[in-house]
C-alpha atoms as a PDB file:
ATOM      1  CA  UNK A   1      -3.595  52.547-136.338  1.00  0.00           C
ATOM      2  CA  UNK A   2      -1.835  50.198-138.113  1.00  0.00           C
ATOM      3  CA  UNK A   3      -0.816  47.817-135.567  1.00  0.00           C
ATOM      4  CA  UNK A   4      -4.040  47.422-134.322  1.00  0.00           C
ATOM      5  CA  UNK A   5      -5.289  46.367-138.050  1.00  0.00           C
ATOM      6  CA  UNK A   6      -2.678  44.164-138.311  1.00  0.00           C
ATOM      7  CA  UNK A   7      -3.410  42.806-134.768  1.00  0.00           C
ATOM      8  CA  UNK A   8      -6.921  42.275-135.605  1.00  0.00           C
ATOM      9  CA  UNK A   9      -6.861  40.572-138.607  1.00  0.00           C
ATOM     10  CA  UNK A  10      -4.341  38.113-136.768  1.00  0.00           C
ATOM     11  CA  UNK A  11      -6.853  37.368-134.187  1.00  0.00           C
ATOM     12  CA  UNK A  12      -9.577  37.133-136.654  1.00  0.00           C
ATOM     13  CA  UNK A  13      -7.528  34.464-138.437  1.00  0.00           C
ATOM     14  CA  UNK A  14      -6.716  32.340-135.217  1.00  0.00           C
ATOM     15  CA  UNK A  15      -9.843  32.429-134.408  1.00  0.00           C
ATOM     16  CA  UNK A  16     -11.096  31.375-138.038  1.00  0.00           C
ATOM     17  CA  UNK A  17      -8.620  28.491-137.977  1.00  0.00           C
ATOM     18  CA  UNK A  18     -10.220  27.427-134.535  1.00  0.00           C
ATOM     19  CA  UNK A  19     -13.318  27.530-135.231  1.00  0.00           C
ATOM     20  CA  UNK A  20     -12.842  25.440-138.434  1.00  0.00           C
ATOM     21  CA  UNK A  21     -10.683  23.171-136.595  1.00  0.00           C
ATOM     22  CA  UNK A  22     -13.374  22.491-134.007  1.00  0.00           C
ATOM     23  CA  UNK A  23     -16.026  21.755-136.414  1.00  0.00           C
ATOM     24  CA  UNK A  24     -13.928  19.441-138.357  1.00  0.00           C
ATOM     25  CA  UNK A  25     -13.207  17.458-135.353  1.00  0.00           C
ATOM     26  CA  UNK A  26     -16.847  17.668-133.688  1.00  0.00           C
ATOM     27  CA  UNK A  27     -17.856  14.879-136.473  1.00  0.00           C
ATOM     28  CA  UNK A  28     -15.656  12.546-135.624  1.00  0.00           C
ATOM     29  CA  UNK A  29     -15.757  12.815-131.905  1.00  0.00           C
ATOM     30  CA  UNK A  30     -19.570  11.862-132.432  1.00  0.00           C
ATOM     31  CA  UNK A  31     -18.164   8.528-134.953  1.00  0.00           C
ATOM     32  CA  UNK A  32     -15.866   8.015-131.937  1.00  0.00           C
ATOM     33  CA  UNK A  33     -18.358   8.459-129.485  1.00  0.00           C
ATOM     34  CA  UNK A  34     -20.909   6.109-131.846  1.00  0.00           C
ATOM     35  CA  UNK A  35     -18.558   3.717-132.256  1.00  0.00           C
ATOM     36  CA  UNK A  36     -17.729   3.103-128.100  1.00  0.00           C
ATOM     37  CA  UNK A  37     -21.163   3.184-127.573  1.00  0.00           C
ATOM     38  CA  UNK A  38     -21.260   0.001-130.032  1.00  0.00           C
ATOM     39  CA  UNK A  39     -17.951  -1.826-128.160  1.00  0.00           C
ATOM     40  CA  UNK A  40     -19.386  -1.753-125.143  1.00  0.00           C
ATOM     41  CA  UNK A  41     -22.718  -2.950-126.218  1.00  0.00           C
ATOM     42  CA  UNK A  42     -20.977  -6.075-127.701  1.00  0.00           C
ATOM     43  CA  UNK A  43     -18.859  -6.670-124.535  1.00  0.00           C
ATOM     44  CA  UNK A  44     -21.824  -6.506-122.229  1.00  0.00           C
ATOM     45  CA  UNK A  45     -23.925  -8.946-124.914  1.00  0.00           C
ATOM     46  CA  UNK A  46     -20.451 -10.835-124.495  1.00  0.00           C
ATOM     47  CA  UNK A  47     -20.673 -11.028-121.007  1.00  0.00           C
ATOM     48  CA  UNK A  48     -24.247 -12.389-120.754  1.00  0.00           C
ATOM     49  CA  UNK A  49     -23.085 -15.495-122.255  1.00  0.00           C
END
């Protein structure tokens, strides 16, 4: 009985850590994301010229 608790709460922190990872990193893949959108914008107004 043990081992599973201990197993559990293992899992439940890994996936805890994950989960906060993920979120952490969501924001700045949309600033990256934002900010390519913007580079290539300026190239192709580059490019027109």
């Amino acid at each position: 009985m043990e081992e599973i608790l201990a197993s559990s709460i293992q899992s439940g922190f890994a996936v805890a850590v994950a989960a906060y990872l993920l979120v952490r990193m969501e924001k700045r893949l949309d600033d990256l994301t934002a900010a390519i959108g913007e580079l290539r914008a300026a190239i192709e107004g580059e490019g027109a010229r």
